[in-house]
C-alpha atoms as a PDB file:
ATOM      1  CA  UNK A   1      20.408  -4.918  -3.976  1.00  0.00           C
ATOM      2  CA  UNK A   2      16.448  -5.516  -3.868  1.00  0.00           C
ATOM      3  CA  UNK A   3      14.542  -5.650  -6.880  1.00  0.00           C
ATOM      4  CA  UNK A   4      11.264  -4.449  -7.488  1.00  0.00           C
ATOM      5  CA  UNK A   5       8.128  -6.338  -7.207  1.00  0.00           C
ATOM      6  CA  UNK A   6       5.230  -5.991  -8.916  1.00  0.00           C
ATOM      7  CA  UNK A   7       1.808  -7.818  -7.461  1.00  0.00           C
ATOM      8  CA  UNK A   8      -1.075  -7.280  -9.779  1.00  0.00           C
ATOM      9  CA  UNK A   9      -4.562  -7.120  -7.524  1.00  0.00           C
ATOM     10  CA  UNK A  10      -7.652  -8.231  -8.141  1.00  0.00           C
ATOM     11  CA  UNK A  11      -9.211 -10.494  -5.451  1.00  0.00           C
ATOM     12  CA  UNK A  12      -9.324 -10.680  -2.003  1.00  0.00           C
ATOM     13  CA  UNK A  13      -6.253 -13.368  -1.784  1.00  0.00           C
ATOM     14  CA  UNK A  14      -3.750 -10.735  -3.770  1.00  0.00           C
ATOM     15  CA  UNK A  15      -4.606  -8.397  -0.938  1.00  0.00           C
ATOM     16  CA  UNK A  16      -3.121 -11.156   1.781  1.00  0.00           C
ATOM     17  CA  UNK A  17      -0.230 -11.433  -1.092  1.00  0.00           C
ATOM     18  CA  UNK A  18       0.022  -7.391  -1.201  1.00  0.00           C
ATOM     19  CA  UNK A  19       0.836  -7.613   2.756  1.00  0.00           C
ATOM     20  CA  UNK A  20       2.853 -10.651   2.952  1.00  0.00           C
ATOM     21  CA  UNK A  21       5.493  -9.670   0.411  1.00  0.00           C
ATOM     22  CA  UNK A  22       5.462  -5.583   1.918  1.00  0.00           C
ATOM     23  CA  UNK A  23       6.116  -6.961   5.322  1.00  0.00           C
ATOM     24  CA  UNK A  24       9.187  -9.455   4.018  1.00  0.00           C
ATOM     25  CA  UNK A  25      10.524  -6.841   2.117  1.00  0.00           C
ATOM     26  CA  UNK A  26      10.617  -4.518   4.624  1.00  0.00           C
ATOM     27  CA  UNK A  27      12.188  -6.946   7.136  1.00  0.00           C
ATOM     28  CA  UNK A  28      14.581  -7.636   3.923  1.00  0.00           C
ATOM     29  CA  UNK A  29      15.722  -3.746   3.887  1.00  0.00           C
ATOM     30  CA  UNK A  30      16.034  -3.946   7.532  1.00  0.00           C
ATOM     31  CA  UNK A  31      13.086  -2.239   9.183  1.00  0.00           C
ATOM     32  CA  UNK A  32      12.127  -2.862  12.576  1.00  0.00           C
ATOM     33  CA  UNK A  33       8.908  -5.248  13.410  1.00  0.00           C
ATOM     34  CA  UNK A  34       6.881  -2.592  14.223  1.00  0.00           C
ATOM     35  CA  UNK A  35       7.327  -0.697  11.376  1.00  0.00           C
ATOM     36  CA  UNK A  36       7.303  -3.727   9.216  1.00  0.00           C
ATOM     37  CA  UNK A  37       3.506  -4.027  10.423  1.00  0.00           C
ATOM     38  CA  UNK A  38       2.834  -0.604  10.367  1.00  0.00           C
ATOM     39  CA  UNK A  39       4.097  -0.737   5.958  1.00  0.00           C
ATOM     40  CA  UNK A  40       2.424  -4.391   6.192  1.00  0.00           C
ATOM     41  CA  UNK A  41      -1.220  -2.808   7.437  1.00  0.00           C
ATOM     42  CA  UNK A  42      -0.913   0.506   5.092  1.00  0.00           C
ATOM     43  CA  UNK A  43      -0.226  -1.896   2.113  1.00  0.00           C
ATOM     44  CA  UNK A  44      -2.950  -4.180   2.699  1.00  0.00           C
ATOM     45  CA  UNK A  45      -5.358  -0.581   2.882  1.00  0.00           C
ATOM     46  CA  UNK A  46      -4.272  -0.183  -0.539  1.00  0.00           C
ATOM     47  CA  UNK A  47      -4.541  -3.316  -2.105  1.00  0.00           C
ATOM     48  CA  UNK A  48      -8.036  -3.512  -0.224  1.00  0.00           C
ATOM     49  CA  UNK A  49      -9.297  -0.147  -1.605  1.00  0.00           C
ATOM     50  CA  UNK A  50      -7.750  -1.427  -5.127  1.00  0.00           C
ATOM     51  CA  UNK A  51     -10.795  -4.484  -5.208  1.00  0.00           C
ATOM     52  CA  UNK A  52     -13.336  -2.514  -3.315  1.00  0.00           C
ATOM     53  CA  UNK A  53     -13.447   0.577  -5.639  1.00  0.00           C
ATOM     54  CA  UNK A  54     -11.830  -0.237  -8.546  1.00  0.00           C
ATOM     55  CA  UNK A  55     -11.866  -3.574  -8.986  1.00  0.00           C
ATOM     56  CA  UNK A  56      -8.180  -4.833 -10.213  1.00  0.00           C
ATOM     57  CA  UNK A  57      -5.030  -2.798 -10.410  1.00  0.00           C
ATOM     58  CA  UNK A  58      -1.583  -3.498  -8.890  1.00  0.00           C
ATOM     59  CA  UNK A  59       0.987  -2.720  -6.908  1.00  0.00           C
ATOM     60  CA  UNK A  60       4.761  -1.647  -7.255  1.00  0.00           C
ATOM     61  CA  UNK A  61       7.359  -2.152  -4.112  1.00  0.00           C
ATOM     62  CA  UNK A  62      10.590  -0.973  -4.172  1.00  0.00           C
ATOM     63  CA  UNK A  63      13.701  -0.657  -1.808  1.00  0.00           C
ATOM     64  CA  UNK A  64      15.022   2.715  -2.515  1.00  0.00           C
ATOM     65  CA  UNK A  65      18.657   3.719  -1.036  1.00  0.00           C
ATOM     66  CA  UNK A  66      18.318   7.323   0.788  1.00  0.00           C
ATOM     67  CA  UNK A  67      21.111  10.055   0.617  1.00  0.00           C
ATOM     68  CA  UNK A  68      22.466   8.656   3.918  1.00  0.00           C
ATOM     69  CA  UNK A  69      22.845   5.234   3.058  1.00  0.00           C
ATOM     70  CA  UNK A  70      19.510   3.751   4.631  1.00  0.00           C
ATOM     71  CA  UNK A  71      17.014   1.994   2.827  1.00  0.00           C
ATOM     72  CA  UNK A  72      13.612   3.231   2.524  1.00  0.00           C
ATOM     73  CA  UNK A  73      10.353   1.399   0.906  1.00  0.00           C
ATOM     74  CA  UNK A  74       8.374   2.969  -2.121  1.00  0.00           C
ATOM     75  CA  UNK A  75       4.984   1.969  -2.874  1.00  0.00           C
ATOM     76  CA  UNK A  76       3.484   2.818  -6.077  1.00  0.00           C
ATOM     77  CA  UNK A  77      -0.298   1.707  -6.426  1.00  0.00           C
ATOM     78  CA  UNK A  78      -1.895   1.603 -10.113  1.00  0.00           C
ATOM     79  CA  UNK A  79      -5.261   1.253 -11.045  1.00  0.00           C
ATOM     80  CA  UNK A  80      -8.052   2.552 -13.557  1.00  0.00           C
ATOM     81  CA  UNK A  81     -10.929   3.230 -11.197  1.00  0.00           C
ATOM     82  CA  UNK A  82     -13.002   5.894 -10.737  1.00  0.00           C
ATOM     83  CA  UNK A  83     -10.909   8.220  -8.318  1.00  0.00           C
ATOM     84  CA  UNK A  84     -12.555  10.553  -5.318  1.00  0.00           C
ATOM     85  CA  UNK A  85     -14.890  13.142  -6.716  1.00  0.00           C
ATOM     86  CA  UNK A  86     -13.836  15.566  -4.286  1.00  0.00           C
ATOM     87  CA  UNK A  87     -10.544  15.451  -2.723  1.00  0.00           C
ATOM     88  CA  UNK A  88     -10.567  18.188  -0.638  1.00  0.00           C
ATOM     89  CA  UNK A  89     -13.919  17.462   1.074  1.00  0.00           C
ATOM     90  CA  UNK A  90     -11.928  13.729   2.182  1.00  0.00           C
ATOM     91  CA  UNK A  91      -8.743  16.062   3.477  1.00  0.00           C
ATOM     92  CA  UNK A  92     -10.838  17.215   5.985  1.00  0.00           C
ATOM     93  CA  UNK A  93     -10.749  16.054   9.427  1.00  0.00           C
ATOM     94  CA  UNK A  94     -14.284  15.796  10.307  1.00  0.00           C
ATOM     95  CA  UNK A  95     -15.142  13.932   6.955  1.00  0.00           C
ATOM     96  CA  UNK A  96     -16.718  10.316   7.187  1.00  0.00           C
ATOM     97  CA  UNK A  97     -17.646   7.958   4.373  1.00  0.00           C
ATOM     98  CA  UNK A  98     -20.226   5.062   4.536  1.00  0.00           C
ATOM     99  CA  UNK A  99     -17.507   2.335   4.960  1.00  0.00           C
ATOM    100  CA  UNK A 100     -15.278   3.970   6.824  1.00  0.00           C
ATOM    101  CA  UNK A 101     -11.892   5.736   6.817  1.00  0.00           C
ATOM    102  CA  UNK A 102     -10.131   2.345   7.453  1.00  0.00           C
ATOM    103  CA  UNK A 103      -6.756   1.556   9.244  1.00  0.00           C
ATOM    104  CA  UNK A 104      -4.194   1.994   6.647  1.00  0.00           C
END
């Protein structure tokens, strides 16, 4: 069984940390390399937007068993920052913001 990790984020070294231990843990529940990068560069997103916007928060990874027997990956990010104002403005396809929409 795989336990559950949690890696509290803060600074720009927990974000490295973030993507280090989603990519191992996804090679642990037996995803393939490029998925492994593909969980390992949507993690580090997260952890990233954690210290740009709110500062420190953390994140939860999980293998979860699916209904036929293969292993998925849950990722649970937790922080107290300010949120997006207006959701459904960023939902929209031609919508740009100052930094960026990033890679994640």
């Amino acid at each position: 069984m795989v336990g559950e990790e949690h890696i509290p984020i803060g600074v720009d070294a927990d974000v490295v940390t973030a993507r280090t231990r989603a990519k191992d843990l996804a090679a642990a529940l037996g995803f393939s390399p490029t998925d492994q990068t593909v969980i390992a560069a949507a993690v580090s997103e997260i952890a990233r937007n954690i210290v740009a916007y709110a500062g420190a928060g953390e994140l939860r990874l999980r293998g979860q068993r699916g209904a036929r027997g293969s292993w998925g990956l849950e990722v649970v990010a937790h922080d107290e920052g300010p949120g997006i104002a207006d959701v459904s403005s960023v939902l929209r396809q031609d919508y740009a913001s100052d930094p960026g929409l990033g890679i994640g």
